[in-house]
N, C-alpha and C. Protein backbone atom coordinates (compact mmCIF):
# COMPACT_ATOMS: atom_id res chain seq x y z
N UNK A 1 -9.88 9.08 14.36
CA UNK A 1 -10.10 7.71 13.93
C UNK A 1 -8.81 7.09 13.42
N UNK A 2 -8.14 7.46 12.61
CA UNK A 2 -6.93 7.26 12.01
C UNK A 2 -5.68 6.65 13.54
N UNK A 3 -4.52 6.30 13.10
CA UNK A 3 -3.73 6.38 13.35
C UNK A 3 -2.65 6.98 13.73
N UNK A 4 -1.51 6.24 13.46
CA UNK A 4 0.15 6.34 12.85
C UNK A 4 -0.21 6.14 11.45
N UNK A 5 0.95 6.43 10.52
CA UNK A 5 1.40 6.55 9.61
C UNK A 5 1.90 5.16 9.59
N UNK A 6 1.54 4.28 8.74
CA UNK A 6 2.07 2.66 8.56
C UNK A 6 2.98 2.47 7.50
N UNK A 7 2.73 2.88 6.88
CA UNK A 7 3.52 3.02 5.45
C UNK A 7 3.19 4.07 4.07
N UNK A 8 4.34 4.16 3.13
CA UNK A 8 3.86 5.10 2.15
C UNK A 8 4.46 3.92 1.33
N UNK A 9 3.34 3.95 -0.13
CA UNK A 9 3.86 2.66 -0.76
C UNK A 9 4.35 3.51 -2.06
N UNK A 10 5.58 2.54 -2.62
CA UNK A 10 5.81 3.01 -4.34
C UNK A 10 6.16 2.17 -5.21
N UNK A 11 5.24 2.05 -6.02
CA UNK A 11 5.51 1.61 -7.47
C UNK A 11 6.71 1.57 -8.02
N UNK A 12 7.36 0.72 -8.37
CA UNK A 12 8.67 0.35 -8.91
C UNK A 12 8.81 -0.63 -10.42
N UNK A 13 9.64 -0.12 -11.29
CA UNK A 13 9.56 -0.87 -12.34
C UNK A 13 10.34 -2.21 -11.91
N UNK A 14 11.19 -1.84 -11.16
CA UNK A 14 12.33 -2.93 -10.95
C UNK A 14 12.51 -3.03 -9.45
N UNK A 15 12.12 -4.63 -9.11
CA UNK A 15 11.97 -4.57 -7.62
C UNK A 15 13.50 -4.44 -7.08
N UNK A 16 14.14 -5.41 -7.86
CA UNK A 16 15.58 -5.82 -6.91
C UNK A 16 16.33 -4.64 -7.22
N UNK A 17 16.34 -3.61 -8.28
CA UNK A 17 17.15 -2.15 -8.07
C UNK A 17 16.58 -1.39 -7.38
N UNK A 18 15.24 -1.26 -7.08
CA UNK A 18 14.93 0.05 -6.23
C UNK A 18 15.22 -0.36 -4.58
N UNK A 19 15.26 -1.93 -4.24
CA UNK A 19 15.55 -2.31 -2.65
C UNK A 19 17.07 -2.22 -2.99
N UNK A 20 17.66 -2.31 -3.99
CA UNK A 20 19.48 -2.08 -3.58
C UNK A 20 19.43 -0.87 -3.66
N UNK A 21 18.87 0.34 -4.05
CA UNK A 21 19.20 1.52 -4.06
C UNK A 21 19.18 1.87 -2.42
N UNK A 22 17.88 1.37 -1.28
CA UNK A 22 17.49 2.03 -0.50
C UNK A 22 18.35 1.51 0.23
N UNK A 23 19.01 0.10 0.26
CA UNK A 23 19.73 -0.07 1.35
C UNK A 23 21.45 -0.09 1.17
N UNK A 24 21.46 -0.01 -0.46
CA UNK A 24 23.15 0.49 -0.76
C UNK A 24 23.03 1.73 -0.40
N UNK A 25 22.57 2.89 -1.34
CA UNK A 25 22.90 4.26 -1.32
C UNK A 25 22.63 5.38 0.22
N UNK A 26 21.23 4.52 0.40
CA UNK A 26 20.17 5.14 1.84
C UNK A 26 20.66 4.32 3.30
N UNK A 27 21.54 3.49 3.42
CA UNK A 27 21.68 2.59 4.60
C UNK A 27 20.59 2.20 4.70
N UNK A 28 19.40 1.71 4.10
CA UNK A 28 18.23 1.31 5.09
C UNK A 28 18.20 -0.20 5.15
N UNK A 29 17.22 -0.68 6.20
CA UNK A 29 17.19 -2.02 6.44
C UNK A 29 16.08 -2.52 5.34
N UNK A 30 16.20 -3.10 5.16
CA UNK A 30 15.41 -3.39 3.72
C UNK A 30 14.98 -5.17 3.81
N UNK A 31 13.71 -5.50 3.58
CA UNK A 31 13.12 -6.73 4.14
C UNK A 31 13.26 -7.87 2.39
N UNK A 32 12.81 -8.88 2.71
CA UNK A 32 12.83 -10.07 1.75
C UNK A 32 11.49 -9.37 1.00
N UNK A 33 11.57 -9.47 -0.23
CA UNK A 33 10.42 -9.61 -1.33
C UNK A 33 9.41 -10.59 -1.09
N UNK A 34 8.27 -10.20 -1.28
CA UNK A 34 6.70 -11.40 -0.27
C UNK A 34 6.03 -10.92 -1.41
N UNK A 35 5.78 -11.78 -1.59
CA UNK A 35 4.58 -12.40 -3.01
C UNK A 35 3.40 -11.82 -2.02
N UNK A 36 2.56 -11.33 -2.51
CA UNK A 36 0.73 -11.06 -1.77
C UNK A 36 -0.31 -11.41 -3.06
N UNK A 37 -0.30 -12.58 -3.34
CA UNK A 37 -1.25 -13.28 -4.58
C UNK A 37 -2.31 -12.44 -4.60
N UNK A 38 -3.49 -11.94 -3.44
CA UNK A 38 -4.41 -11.25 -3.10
C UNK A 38 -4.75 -10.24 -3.78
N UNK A 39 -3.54 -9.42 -3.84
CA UNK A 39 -3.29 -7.79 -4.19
C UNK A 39 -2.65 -7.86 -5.64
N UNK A 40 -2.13 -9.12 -5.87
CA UNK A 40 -1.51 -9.07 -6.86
C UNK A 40 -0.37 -7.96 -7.05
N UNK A 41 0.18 -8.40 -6.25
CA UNK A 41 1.99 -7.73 -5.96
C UNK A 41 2.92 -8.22 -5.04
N UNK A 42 3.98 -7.97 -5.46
CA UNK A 42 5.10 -8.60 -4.83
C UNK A 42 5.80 -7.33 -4.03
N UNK A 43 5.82 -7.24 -2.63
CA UNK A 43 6.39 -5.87 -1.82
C UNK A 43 7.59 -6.61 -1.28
N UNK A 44 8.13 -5.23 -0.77
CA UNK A 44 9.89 -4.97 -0.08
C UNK A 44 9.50 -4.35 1.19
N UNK A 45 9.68 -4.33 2.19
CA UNK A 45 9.34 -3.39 3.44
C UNK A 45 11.05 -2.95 3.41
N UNK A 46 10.60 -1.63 3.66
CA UNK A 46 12.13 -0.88 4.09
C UNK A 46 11.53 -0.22 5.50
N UNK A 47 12.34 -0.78 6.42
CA UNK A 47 12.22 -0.39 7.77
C UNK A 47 13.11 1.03 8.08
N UNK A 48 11.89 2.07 8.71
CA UNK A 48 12.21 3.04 9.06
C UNK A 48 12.27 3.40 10.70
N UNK A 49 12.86 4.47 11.11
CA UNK A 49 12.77 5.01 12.36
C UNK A 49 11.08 4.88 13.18
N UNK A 50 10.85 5.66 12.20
CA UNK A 50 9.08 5.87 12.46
C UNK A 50 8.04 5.54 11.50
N UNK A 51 7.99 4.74 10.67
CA UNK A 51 7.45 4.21 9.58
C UNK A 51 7.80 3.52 8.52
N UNK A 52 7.53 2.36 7.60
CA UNK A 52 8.19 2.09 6.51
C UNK A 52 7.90 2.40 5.49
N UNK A 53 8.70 1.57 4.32
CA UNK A 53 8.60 2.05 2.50
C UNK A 53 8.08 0.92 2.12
N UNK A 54 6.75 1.09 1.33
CA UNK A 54 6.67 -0.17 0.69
C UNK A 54 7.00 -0.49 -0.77
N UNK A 55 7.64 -1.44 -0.87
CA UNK A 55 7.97 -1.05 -2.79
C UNK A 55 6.99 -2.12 -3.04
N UNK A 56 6.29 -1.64 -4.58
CA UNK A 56 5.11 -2.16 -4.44
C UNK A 56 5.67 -3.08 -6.66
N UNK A 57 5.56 -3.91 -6.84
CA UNK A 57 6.00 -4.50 -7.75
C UNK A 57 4.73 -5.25 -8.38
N UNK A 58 4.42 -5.30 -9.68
CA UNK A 58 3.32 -6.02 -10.57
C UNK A 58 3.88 -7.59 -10.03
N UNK A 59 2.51 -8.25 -9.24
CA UNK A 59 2.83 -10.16 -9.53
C UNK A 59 1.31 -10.46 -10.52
N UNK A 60 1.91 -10.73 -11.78
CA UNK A 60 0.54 -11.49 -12.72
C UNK A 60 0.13 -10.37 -13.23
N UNK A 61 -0.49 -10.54 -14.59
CA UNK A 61 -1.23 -9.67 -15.30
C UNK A 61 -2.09 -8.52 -15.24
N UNK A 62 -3.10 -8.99 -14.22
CA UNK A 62 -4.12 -8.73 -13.64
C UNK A 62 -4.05 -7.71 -12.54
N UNK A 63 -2.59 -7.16 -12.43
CA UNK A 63 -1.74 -6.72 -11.02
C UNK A 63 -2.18 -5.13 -10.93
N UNK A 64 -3.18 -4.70 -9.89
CA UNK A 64 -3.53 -2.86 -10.11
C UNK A 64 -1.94 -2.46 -10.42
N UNK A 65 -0.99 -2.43 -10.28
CA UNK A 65 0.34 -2.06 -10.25
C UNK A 65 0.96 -2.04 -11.70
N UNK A 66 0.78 -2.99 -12.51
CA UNK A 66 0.84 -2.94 -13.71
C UNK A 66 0.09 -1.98 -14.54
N UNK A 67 -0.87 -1.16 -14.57
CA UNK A 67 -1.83 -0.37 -15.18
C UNK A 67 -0.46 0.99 -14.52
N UNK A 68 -0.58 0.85 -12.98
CA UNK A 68 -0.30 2.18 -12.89
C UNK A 68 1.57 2.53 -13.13
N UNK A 69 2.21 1.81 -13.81
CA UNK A 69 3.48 1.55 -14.41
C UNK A 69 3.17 2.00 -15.63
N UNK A 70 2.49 1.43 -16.30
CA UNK A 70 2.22 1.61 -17.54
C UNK A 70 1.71 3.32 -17.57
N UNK A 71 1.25 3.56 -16.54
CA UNK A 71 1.14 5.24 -17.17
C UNK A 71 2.28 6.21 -16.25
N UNK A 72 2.85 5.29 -15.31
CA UNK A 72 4.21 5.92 -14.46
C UNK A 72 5.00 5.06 -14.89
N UNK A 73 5.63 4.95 -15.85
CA UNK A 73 6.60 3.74 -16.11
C UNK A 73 7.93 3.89 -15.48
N UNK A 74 8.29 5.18 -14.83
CA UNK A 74 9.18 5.15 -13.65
C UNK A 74 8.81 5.01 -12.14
N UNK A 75 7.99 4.90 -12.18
CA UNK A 75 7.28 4.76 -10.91
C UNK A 75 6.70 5.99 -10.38
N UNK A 76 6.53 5.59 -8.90
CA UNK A 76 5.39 6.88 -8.27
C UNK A 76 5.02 6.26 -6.94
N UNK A 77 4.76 7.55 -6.56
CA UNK A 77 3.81 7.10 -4.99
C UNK A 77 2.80 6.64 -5.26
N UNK A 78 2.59 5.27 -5.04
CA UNK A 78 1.02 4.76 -4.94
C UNK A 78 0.09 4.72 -3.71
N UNK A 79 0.33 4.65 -2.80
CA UNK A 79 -0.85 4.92 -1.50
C UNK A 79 -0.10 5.05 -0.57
N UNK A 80 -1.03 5.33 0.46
CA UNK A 80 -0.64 6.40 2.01
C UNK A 80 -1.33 4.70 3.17
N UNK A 81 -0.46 4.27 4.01
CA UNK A 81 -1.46 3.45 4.51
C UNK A 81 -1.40 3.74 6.09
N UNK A 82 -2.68 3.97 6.66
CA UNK A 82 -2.89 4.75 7.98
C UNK A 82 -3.90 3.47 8.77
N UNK A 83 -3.35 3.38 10.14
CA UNK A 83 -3.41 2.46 10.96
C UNK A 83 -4.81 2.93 12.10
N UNK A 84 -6.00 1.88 12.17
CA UNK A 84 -6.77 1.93 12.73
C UNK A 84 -7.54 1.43 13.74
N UNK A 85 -8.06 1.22 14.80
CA UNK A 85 -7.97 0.44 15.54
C UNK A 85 -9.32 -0.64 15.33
N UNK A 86 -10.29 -0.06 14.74
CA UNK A 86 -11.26 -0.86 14.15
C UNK A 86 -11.58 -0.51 12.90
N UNK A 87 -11.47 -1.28 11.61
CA UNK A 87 -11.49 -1.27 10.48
C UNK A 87 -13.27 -1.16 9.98
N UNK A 88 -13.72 -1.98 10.57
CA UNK A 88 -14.97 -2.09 9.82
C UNK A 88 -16.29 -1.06 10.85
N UNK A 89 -15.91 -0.27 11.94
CA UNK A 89 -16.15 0.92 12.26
C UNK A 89 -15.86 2.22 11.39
N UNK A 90 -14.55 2.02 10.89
CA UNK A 90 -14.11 2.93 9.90
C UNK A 90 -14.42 2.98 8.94
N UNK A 91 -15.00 1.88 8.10
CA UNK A 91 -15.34 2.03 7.00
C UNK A 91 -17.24 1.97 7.04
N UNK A 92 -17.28 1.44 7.69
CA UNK A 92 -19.24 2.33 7.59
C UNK A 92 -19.16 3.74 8.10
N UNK A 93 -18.18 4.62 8.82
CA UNK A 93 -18.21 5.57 9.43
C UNK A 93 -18.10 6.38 7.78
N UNK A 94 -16.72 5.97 7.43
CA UNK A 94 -16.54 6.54 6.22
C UNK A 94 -17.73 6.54 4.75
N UNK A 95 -18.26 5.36 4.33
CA UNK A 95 -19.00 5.12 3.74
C UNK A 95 -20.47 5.93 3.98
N UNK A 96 -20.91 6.30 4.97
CA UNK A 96 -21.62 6.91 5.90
C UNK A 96 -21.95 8.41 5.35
N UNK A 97 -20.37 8.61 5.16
CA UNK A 97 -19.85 10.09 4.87
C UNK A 97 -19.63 10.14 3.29
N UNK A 98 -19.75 8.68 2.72
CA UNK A 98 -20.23 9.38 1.19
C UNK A 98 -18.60 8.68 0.73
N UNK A 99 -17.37 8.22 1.39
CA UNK A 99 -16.51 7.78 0.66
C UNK A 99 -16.50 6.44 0.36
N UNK A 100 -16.03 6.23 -1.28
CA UNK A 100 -15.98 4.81 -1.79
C UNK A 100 -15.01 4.22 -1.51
N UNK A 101 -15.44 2.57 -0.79
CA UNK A 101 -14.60 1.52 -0.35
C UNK A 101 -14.08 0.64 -1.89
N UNK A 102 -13.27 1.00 -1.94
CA UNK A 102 -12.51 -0.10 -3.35
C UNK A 102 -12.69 -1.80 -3.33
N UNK A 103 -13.11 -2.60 -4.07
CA UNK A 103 -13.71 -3.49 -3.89
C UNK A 103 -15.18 -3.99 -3.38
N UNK A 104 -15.37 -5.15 -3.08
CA UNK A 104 -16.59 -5.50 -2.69
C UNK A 104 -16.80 -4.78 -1.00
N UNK A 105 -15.97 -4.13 -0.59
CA UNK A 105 -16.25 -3.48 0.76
C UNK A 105 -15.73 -4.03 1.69
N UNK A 106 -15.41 -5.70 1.65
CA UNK A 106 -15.05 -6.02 2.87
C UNK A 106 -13.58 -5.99 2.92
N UNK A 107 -12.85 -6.13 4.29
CA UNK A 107 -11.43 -6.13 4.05
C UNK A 107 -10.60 -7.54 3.40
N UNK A 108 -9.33 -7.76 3.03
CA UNK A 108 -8.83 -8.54 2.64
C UNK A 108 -7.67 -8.57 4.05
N UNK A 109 -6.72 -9.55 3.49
CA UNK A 109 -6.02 -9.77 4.42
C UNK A 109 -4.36 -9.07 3.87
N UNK A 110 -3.92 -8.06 4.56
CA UNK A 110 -2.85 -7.44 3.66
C UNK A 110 -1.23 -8.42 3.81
N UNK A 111 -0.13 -7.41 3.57
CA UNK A 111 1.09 -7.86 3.73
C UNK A 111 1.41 -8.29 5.23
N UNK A 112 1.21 -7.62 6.26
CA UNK A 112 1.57 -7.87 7.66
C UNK A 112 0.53 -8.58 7.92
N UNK A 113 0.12 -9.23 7.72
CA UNK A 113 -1.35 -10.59 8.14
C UNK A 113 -2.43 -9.61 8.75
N UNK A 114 -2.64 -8.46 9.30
CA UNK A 114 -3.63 -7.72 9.16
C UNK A 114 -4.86 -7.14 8.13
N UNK A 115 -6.09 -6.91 8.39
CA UNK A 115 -6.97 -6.98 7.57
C UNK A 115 -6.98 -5.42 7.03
N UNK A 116 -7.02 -4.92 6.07
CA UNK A 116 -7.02 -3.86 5.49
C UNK A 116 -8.31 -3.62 3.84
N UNK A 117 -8.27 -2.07 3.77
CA UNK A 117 -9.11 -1.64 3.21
C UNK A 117 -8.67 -0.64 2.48
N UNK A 118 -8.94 -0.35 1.02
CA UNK A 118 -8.35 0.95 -0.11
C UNK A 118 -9.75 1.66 0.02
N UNK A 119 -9.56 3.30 0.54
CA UNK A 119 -10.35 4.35 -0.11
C UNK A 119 -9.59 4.58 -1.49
N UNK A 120 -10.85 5.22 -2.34
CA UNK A 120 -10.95 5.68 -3.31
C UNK A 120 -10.02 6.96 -3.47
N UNK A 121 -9.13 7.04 -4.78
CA UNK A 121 -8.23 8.79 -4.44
C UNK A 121 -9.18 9.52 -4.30
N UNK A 122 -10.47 9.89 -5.65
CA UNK A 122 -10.88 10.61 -5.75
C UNK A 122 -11.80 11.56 -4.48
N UNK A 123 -11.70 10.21 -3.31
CA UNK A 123 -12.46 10.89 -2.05
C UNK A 123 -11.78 12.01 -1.29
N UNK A 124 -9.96 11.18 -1.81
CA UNK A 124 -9.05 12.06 -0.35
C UNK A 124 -7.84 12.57 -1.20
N UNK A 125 -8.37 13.57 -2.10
CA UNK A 125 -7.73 14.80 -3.02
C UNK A 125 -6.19 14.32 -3.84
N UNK A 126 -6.96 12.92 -4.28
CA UNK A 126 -6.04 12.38 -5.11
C UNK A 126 -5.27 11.25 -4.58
N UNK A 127 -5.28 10.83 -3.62
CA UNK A 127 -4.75 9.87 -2.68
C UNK A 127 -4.94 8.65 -2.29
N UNK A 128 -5.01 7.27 -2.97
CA UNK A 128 -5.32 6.30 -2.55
C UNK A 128 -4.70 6.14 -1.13
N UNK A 129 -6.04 5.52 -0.57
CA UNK A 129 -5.83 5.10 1.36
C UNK A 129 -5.80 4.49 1.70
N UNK A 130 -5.01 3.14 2.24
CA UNK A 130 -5.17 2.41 3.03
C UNK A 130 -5.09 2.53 4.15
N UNK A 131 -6.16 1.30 5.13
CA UNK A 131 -6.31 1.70 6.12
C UNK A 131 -6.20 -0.12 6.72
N UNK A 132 -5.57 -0.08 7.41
CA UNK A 132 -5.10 -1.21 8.23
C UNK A 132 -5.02 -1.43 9.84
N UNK A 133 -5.93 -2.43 10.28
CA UNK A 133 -6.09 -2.82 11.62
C UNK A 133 -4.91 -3.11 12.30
N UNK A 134 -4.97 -2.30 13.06
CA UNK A 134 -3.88 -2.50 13.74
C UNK A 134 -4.43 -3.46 15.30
């Protein structure tokens, strides 16, 4: 059912030092900062060979990203996001099977204008999931 590998996202205290780190120290190609009001965060895409980095930054109070700073205040891997070809097959398939869809269930619209969906860590051994239509 799954994919490719779309991205691995990380929590960052500081957006504009962790994108100069990846593309001063790492050569990487490293994208413009995009507000996602939705998600309440502000991301960096760092373009890879075979996948990207997402740096994932608190926008507004209310931001899941802010909670999880506050208990990683250096940051951390925050989710795995895996590419699908039908989303809302996947998630009654999954749901089906007993795993919790984060939110009201339906998808939102993510960073790449594709519609996407968060499993629960506690389903996939600690691992928040996204899963994005490809």
């Amino acid at each position: 059912m799954i994919g490719r590998l779309n991205h691995v996202a990380i929590a960052v205290p500081d957006l504009k030092a962790a994108a100069a780190q990846y593309e001063n120290s790492l050569g990487a190609r490293v994208g413009a900062p995009q507000d996602e009001p939705d998600h309440g965060v502000t991301v960096v895409f760092i373009e890879l060979p075979n996948t990207k980095i997402e740096l994932l930054y608190p926008l507004g109070d209310e931001s899941p990203i802010k909670g999880f700073l506050e208990k990683n205040p250096s940051g951390g891997i925050h989710h795995m996001c895996f590419e699908v070809d039908d989303i809302l097959a996947a998630r009654d398939k999954l749901k089906a099977e007993g795993a919790r869809v984060l939110g009201n269930g339906e998808p939102k619209i993510g960073a790449h204008g594709k519609p996407v969906l968060f499993l629960h860590p506690k389903d996939f051994n600690g691992c928040l999931i996204e899963l994005e239509q490809v």
